[in-house]
PDB file of N, CA and C in Angstrom:
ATOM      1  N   UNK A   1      10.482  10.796 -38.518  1.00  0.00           N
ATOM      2  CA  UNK A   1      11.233  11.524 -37.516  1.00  0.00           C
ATOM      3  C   UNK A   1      10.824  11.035 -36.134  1.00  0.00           C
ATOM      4  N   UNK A   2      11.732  10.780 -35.285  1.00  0.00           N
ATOM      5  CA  UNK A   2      11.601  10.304 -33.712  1.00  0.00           C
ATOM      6  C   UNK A   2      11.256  10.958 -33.105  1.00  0.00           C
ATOM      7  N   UNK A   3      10.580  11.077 -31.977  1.00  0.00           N
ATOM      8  CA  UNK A   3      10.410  11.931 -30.668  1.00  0.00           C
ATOM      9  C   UNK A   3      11.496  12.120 -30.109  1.00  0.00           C
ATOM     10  N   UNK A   4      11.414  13.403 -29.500  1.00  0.00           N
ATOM     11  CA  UNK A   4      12.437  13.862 -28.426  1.00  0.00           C
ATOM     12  C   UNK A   4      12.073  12.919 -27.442  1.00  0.00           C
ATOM     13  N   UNK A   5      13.711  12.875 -26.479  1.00  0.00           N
ATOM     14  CA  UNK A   5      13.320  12.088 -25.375  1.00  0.00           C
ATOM     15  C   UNK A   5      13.910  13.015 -24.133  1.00  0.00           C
ATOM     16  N   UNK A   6      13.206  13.215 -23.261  1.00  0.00           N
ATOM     17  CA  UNK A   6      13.152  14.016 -21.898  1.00  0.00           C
ATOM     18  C   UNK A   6      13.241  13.262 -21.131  1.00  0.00           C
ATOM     19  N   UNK A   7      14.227  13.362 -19.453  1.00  0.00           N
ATOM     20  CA  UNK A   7      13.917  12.987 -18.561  1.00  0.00           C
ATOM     21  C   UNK A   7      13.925  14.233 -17.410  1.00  0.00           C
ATOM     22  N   UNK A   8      12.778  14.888 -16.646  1.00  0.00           N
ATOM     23  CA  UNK A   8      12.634  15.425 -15.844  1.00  0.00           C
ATOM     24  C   UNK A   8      11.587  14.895 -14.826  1.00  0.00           C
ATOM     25  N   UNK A   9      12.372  16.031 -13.394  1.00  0.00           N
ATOM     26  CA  UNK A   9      11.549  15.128 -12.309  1.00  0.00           C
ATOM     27  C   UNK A   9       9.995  16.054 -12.535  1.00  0.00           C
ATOM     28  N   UNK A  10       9.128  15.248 -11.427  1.00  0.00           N
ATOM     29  CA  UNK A  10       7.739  15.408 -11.292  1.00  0.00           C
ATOM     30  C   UNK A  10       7.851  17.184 -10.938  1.00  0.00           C
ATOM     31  N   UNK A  11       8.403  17.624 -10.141  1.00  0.00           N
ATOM     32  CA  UNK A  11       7.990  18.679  -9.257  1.00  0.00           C
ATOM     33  C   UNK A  11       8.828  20.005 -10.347  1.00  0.00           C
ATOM     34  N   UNK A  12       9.458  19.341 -11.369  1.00  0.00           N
ATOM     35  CA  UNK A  12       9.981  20.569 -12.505  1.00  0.00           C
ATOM     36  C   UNK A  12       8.684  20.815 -14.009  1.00  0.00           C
ATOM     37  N   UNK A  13       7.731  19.912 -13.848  1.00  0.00           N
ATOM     38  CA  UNK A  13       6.625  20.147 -15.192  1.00  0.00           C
ATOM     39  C   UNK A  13       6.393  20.955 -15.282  1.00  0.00           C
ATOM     40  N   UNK A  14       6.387  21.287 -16.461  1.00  0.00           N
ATOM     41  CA  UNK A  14       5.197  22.954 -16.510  1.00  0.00           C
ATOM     42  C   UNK A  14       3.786  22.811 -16.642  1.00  0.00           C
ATOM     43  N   UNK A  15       3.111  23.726 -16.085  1.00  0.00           N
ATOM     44  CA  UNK A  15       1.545  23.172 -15.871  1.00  0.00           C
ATOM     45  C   UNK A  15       1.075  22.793 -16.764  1.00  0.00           C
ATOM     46  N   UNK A  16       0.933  22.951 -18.496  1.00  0.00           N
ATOM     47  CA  UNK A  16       0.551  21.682 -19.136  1.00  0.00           C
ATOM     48  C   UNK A  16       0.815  20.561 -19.264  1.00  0.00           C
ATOM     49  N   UNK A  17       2.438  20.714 -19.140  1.00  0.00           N
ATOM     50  CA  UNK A  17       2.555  19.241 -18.939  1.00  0.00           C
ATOM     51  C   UNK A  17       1.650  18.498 -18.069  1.00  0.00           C
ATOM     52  N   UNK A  18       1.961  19.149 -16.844  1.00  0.00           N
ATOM     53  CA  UNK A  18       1.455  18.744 -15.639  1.00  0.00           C
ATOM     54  C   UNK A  18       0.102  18.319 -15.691  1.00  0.00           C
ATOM     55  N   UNK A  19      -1.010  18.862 -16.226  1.00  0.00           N
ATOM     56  CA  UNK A  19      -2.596  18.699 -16.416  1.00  0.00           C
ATOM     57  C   UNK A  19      -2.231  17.342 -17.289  1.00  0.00           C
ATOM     58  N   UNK A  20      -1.417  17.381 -18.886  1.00  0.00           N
ATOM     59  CA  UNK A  20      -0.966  16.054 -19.087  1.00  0.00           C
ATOM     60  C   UNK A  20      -1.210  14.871 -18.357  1.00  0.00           C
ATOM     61  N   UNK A  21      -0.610  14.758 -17.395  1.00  0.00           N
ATOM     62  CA  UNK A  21       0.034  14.211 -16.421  1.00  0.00           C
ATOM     63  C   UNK A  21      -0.764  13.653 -15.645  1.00  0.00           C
ATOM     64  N   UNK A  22      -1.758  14.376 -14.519  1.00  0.00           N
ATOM     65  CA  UNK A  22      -2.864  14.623 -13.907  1.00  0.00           C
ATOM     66  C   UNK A  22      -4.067  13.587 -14.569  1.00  0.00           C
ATOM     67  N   UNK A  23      -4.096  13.593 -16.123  1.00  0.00           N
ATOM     68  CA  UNK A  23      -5.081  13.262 -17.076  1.00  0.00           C
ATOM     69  C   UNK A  23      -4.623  11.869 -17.567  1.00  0.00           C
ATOM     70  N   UNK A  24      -3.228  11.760 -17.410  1.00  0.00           N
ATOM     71  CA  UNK A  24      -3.174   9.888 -17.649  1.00  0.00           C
ATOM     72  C   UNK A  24      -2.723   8.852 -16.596  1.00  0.00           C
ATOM     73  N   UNK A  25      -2.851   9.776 -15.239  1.00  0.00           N
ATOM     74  CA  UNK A  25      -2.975   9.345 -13.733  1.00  0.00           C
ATOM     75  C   UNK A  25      -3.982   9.862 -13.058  1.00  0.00           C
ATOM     76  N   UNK A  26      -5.136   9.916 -13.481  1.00  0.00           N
ATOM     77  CA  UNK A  26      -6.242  10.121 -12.877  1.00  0.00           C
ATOM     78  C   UNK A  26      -6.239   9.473 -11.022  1.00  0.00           C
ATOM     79  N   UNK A  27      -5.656   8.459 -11.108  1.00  0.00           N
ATOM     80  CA  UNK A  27      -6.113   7.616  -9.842  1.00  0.00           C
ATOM     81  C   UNK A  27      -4.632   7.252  -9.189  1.00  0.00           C
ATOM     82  N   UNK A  28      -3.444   8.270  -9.765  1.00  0.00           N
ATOM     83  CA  UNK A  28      -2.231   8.291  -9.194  1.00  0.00           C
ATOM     84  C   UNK A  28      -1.327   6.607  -9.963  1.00  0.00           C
ATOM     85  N   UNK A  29      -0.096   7.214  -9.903  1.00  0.00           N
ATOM     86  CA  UNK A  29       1.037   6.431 -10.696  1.00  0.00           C
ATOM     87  C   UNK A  29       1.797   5.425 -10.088  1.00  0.00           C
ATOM     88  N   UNK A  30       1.241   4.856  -8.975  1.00  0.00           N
ATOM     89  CA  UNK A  30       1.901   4.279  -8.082  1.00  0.00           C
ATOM     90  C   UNK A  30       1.695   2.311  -9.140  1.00  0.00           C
ATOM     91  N   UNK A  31       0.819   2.074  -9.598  1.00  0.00           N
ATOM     92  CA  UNK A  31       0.839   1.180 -10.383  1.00  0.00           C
ATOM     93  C   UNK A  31       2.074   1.117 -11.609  1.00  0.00           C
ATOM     94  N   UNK A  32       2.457   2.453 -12.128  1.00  0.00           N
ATOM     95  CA  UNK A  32       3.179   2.341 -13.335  1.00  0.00           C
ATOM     96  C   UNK A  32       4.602   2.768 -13.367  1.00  0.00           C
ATOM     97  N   UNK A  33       5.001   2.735 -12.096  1.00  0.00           N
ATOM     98  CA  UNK A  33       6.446   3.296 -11.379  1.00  0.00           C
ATOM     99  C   UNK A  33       7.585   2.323 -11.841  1.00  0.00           C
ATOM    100  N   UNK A  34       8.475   2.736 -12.177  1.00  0.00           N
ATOM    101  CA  UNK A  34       9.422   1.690 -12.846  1.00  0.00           C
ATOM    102  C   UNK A  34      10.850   2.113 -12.246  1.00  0.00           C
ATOM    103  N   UNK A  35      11.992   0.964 -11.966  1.00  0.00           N
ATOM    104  CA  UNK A  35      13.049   1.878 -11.091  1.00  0.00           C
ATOM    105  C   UNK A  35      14.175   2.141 -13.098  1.00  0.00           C
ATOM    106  N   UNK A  36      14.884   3.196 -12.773  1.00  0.00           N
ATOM    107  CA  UNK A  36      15.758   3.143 -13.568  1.00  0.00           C
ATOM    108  C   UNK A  36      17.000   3.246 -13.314  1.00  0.00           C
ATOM    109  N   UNK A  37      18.220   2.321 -13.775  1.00  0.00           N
ATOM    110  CA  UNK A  37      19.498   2.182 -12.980  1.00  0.00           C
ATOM    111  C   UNK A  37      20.501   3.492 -13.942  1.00  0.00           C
ATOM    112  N   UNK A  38      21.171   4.251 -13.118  1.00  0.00           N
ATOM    113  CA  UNK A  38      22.004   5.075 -14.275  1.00  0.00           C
ATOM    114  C   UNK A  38      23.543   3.709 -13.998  1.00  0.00           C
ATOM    115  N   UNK A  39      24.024   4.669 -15.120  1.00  0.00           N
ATOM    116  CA  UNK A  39      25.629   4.262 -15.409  1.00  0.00           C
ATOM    117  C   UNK A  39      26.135   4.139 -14.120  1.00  0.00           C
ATOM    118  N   UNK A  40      26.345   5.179 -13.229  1.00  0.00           N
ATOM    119  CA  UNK A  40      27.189   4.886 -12.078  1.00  0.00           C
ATOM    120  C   UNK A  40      26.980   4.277 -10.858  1.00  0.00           C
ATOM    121  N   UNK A  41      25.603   3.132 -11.184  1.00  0.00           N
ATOM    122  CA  UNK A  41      25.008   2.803  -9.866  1.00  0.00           C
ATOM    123  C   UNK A  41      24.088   3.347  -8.916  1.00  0.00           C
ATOM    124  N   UNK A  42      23.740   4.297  -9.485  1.00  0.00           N
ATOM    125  CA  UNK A  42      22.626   5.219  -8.814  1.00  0.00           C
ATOM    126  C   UNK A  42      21.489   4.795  -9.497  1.00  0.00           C
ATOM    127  N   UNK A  43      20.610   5.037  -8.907  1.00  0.00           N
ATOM    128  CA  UNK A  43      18.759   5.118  -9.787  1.00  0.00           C
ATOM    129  C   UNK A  43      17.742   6.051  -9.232  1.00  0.00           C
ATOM    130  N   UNK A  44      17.114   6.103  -9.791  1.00  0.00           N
ATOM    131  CA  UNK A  44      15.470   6.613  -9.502  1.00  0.00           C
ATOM    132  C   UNK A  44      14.318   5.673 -10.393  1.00  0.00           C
ATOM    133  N   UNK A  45      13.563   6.416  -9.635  1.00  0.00           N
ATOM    134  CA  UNK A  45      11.640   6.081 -10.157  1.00  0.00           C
ATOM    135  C   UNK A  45      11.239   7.081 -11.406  1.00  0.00           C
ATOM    136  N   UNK A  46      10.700   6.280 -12.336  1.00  0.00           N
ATOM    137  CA  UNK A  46       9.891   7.504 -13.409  1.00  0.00           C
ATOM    138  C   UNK A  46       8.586   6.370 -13.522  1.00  0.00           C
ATOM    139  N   UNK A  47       7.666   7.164 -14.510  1.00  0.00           N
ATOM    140  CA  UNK A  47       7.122   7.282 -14.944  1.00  0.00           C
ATOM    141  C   UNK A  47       6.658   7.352 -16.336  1.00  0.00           C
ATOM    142  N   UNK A  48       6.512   7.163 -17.562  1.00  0.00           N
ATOM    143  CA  UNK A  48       6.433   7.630 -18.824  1.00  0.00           C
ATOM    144  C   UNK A  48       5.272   8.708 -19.095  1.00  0.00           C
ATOM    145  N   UNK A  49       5.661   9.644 -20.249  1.00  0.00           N
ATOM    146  CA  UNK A  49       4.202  10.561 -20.322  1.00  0.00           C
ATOM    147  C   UNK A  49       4.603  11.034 -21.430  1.00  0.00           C
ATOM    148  N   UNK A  50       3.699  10.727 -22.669  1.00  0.00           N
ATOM    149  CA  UNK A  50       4.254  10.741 -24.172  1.00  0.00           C
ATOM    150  C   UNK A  50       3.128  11.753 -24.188  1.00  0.00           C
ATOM    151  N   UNK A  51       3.633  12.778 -25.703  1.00  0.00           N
ATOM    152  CA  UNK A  51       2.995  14.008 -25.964  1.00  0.00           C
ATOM    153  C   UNK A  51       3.546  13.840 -27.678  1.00  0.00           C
ATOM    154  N   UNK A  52       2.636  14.324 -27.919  1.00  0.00           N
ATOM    155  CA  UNK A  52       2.886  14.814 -29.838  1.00  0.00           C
ATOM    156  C   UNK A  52       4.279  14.832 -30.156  1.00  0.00           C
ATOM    157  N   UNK A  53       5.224  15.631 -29.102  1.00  0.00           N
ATOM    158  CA  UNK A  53       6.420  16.121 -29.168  1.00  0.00           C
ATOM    159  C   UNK A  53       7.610  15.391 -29.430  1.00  0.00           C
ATOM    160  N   UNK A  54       7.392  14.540 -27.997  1.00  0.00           N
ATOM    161  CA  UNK A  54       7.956  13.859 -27.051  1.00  0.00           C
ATOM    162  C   UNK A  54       8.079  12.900 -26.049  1.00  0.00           C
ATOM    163  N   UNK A  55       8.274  12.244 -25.399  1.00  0.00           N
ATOM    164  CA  UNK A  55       8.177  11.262 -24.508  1.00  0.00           C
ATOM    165  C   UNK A  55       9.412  11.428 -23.878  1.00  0.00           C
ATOM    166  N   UNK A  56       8.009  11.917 -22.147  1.00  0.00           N
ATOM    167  CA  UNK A  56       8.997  12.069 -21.084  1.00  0.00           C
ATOM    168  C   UNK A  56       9.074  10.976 -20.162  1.00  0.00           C
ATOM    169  N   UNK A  57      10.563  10.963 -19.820  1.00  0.00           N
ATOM    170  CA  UNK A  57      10.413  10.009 -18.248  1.00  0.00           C
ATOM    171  C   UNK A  57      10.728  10.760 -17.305  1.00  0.00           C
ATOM    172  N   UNK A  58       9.274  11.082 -16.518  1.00  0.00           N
ATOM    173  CA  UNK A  58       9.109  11.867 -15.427  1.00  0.00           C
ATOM    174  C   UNK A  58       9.870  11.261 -14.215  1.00  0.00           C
ATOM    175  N   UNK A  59      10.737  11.777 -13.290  1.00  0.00           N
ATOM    176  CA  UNK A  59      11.084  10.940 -12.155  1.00  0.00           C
ATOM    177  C   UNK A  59       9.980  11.294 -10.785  1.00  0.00           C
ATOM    178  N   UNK A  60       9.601  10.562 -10.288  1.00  0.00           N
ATOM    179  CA  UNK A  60       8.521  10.495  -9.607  1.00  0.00           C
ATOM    180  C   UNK A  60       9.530  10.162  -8.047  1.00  0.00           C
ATOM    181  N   UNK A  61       8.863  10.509  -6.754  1.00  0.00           N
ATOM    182  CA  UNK A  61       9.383  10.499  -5.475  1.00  0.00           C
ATOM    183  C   UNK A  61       8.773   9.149  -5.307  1.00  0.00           C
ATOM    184  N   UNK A  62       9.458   8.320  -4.576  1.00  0.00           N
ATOM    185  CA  UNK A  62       9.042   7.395  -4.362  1.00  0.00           C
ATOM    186  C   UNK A  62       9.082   6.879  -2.481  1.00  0.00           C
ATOM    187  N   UNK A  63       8.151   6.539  -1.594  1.00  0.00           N
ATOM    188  CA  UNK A  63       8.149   5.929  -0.369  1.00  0.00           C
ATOM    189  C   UNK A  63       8.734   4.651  -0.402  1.00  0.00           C
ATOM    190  N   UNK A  64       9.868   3.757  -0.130  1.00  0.00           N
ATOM    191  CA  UNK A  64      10.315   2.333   0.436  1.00  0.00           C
ATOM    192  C   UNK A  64      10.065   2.125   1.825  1.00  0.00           C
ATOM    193  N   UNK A  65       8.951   1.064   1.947  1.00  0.00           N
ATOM    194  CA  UNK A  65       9.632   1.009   3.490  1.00  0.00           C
ATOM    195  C   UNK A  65      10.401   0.050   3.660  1.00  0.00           C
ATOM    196  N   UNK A  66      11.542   0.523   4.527  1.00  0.00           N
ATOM    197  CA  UNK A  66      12.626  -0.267   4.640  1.00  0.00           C
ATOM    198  C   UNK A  66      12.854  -0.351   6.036  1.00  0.00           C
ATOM    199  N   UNK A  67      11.867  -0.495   7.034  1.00  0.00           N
ATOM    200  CA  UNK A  67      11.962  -0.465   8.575  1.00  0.00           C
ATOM    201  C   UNK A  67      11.405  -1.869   8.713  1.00  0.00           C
ATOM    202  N   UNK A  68      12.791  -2.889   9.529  1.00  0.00           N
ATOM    203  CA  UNK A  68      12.552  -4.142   9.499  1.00  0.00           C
ATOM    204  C   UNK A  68      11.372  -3.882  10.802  1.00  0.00           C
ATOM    205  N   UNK A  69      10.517  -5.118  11.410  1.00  0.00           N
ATOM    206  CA  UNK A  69       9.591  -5.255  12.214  1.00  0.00           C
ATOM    207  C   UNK A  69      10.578  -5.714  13.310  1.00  0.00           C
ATOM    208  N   UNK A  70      10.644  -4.764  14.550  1.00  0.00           N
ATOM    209  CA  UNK A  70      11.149  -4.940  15.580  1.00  0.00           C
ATOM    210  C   UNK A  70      10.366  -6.556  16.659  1.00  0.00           C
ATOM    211  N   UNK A  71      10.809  -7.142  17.311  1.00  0.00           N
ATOM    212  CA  UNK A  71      10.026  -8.579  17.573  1.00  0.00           C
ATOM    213  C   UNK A  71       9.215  -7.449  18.711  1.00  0.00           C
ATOM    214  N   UNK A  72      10.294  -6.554  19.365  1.00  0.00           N
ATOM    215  CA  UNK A  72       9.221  -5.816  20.820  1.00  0.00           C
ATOM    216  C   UNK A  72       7.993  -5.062  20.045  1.00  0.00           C
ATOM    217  N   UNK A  73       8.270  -4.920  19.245  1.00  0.00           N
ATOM    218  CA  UNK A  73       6.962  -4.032  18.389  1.00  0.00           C
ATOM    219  C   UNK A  73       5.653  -5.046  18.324  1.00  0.00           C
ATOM    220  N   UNK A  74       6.280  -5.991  17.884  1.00  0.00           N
ATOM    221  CA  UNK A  74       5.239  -7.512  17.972  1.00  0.00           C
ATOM    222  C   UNK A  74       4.586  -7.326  19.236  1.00  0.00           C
ATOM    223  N   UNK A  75       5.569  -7.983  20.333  1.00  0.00           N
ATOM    224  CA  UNK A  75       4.750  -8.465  21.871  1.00  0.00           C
ATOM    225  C   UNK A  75       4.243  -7.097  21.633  1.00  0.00           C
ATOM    226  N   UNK A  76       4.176  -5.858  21.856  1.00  0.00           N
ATOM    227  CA  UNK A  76       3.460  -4.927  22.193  1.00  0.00           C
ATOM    228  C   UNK A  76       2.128  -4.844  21.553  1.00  0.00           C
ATOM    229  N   UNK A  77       2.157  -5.255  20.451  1.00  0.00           N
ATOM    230  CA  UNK A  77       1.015  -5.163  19.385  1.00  0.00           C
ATOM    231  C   UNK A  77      -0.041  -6.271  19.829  1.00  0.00           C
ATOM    232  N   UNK A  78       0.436  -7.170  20.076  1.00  0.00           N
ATOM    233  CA  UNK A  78      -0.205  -8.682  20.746  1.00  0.00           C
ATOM    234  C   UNK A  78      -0.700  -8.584  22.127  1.00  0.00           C
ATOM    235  N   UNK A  79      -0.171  -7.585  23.021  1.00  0.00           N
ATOM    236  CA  UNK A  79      -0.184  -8.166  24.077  1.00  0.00           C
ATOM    237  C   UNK A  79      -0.183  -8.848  24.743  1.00  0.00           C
ATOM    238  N   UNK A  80      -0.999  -9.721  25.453  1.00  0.00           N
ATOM    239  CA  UNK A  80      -0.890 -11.010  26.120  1.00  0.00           C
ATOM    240  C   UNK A  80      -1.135 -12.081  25.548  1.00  0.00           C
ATOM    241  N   UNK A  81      -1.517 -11.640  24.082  1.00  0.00           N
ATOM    242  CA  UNK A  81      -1.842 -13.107  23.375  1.00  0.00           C
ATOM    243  C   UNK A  81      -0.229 -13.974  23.052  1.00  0.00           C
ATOM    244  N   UNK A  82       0.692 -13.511  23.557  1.00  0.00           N
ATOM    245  CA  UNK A  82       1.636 -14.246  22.951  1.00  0.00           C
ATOM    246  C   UNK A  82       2.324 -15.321  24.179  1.00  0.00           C
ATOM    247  N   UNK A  83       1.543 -14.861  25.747  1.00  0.00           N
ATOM    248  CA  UNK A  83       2.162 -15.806  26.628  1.00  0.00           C
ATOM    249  C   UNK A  83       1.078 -16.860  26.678  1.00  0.00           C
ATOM    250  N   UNK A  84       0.073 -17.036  26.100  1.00  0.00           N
ATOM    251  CA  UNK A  84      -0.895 -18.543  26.272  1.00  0.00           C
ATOM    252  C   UNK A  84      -1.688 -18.554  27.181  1.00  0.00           C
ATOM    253  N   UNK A  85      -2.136 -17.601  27.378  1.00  0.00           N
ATOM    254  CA  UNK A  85      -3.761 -17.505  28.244  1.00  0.00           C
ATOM    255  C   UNK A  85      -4.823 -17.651  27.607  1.00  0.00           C
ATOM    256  N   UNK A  86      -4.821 -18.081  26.545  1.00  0.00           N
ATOM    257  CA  UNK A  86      -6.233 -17.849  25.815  1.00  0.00           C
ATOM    258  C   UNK A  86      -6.602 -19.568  26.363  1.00  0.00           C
ATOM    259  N   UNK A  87      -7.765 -19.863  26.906  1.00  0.00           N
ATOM    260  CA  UNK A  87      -8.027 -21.035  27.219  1.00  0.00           C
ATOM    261  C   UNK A  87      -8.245 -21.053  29.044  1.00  0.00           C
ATOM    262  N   UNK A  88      -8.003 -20.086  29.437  1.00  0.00           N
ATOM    263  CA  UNK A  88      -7.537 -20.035  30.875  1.00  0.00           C
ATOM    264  C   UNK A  88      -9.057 -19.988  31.668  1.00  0.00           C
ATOM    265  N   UNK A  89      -8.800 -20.465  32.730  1.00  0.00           N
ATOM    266  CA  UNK A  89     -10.318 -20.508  33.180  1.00  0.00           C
ATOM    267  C   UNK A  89     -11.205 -19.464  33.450  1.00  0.00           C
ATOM    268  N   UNK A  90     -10.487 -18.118  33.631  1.00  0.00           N
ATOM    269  CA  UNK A  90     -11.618 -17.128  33.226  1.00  0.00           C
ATOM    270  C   UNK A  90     -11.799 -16.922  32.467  1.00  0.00           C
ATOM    271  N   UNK A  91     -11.792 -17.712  31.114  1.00  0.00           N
ATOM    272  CA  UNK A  91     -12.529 -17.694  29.895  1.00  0.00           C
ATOM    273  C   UNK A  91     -13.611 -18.533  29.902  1.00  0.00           C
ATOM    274  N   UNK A  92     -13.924 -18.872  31.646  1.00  0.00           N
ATOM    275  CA  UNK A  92     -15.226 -20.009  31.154  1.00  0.00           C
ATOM    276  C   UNK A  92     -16.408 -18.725  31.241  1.00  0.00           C
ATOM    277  N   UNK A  93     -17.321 -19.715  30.723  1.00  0.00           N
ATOM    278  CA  UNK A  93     -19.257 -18.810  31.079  1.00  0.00           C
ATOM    279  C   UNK A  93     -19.677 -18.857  31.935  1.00  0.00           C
ATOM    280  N   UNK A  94     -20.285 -17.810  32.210  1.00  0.00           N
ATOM    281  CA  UNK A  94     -20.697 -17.570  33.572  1.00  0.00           C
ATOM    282  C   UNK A  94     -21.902 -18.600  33.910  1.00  0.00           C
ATOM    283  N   UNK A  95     -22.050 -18.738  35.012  1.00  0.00           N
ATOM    284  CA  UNK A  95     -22.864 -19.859  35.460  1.00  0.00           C
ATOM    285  C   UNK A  95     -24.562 -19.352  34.801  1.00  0.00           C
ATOM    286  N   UNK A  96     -24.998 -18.014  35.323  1.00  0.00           N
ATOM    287  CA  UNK A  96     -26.463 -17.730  34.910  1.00  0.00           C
ATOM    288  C   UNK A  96     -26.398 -17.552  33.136  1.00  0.00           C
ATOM    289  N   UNK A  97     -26.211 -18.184  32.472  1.00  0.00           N
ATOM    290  CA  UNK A  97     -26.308 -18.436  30.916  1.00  0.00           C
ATOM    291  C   UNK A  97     -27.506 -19.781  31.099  1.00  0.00           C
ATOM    292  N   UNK A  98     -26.968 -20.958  31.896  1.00  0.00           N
ATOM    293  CA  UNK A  98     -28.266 -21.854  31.760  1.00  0.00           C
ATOM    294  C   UNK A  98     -29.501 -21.349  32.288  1.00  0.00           C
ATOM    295  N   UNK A  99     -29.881 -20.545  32.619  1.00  0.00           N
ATOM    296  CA  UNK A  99     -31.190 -20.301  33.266  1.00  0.00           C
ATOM    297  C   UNK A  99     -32.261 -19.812  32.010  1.00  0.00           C
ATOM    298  N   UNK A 100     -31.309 -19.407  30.751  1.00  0.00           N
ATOM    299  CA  UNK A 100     -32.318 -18.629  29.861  1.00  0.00           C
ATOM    300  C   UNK A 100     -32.907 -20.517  28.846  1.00  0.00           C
ATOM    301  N   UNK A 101     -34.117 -20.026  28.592  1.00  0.00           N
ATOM    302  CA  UNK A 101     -34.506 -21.307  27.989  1.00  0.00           C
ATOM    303  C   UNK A 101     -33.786 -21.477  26.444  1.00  0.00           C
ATOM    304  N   UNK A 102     -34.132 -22.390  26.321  1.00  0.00           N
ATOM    305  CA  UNK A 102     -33.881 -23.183  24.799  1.00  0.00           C
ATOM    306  C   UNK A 102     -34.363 -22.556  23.616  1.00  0.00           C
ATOM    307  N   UNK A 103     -33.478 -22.706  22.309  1.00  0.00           N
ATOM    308  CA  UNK A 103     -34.374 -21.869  21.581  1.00  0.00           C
ATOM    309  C   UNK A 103     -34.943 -22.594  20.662  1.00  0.00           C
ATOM    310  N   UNK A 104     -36.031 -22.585  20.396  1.00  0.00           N
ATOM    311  CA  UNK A 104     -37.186 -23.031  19.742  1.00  0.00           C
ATOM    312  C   UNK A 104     -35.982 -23.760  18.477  1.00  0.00           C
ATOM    313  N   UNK A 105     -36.735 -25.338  18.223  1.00  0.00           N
ATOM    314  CA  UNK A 105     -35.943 -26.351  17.270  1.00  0.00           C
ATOM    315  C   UNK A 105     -37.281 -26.289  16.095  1.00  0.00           C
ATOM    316  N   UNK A 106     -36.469 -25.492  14.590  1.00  0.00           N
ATOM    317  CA  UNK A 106     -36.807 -25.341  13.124  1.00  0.00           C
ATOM    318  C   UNK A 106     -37.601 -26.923  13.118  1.00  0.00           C
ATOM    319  N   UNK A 107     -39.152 -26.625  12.382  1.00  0.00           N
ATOM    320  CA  UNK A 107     -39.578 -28.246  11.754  1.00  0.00           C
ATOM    321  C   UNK A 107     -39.045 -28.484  10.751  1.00  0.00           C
ATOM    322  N   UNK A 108     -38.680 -29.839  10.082  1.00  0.00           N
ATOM    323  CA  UNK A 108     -38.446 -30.054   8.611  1.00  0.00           C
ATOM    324  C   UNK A 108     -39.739 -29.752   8.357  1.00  0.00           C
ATOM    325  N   UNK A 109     -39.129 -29.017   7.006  1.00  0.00           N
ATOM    326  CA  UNK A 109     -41.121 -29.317   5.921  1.00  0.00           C
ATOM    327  C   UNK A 109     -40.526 -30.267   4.955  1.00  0.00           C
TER     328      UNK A 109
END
């Protein structure tokens, strides 16, 4: 005899399930997320979570980010590194750096 097959979302379990659940995602389900396409072009995210009973496909919420990277978001993030000052002469050393002595040269043994 086959298992029943269930598909319900995450936030409808009943708390055993749920402890279930909890107990074979200890460290969260974001590794085992799978998309599923229905008939009419729609989908969601599940999960699997098999029981004596049954085997459910939990639908799980899922985050996409889908926010392209604006280029002004860039220069802002960069700041001035993107007009070519790096090299510029107040990047030299200050003159009192030679005054400190030498540092002691390792013997071969």
């Amino acid at each position: 005899m086959s298992k029943k097959r269930v598909a319900v979302s995450l936030s409808n379990l009943s708390p055993e399930l749920l402890k279930i659940f909890k107990e074979k995602y200890p460290h969260g389900y974001q590794d085992f997320v799978f998309k599923v396409d229905k008939p009419n072009g729609d989908f969601f995210h599940a999960v699997t979570l098999e029981t004596e009973e049954a085997i459910f496909l939990v639908k799980v919420p899922v985050k996409i980010d889908t926010k392209i990277k604006d280029e002004e978001e860039e220069k802002d993030f960069f700041g001035s590194l993107t007009d070519d000052t790096m090299g510029a002469e107040s990047d030299e050393f200050p003159d009192d750096i030679s005054d400190e002595e030498p540092a002691e040269e390792m013997a071969d043994e």
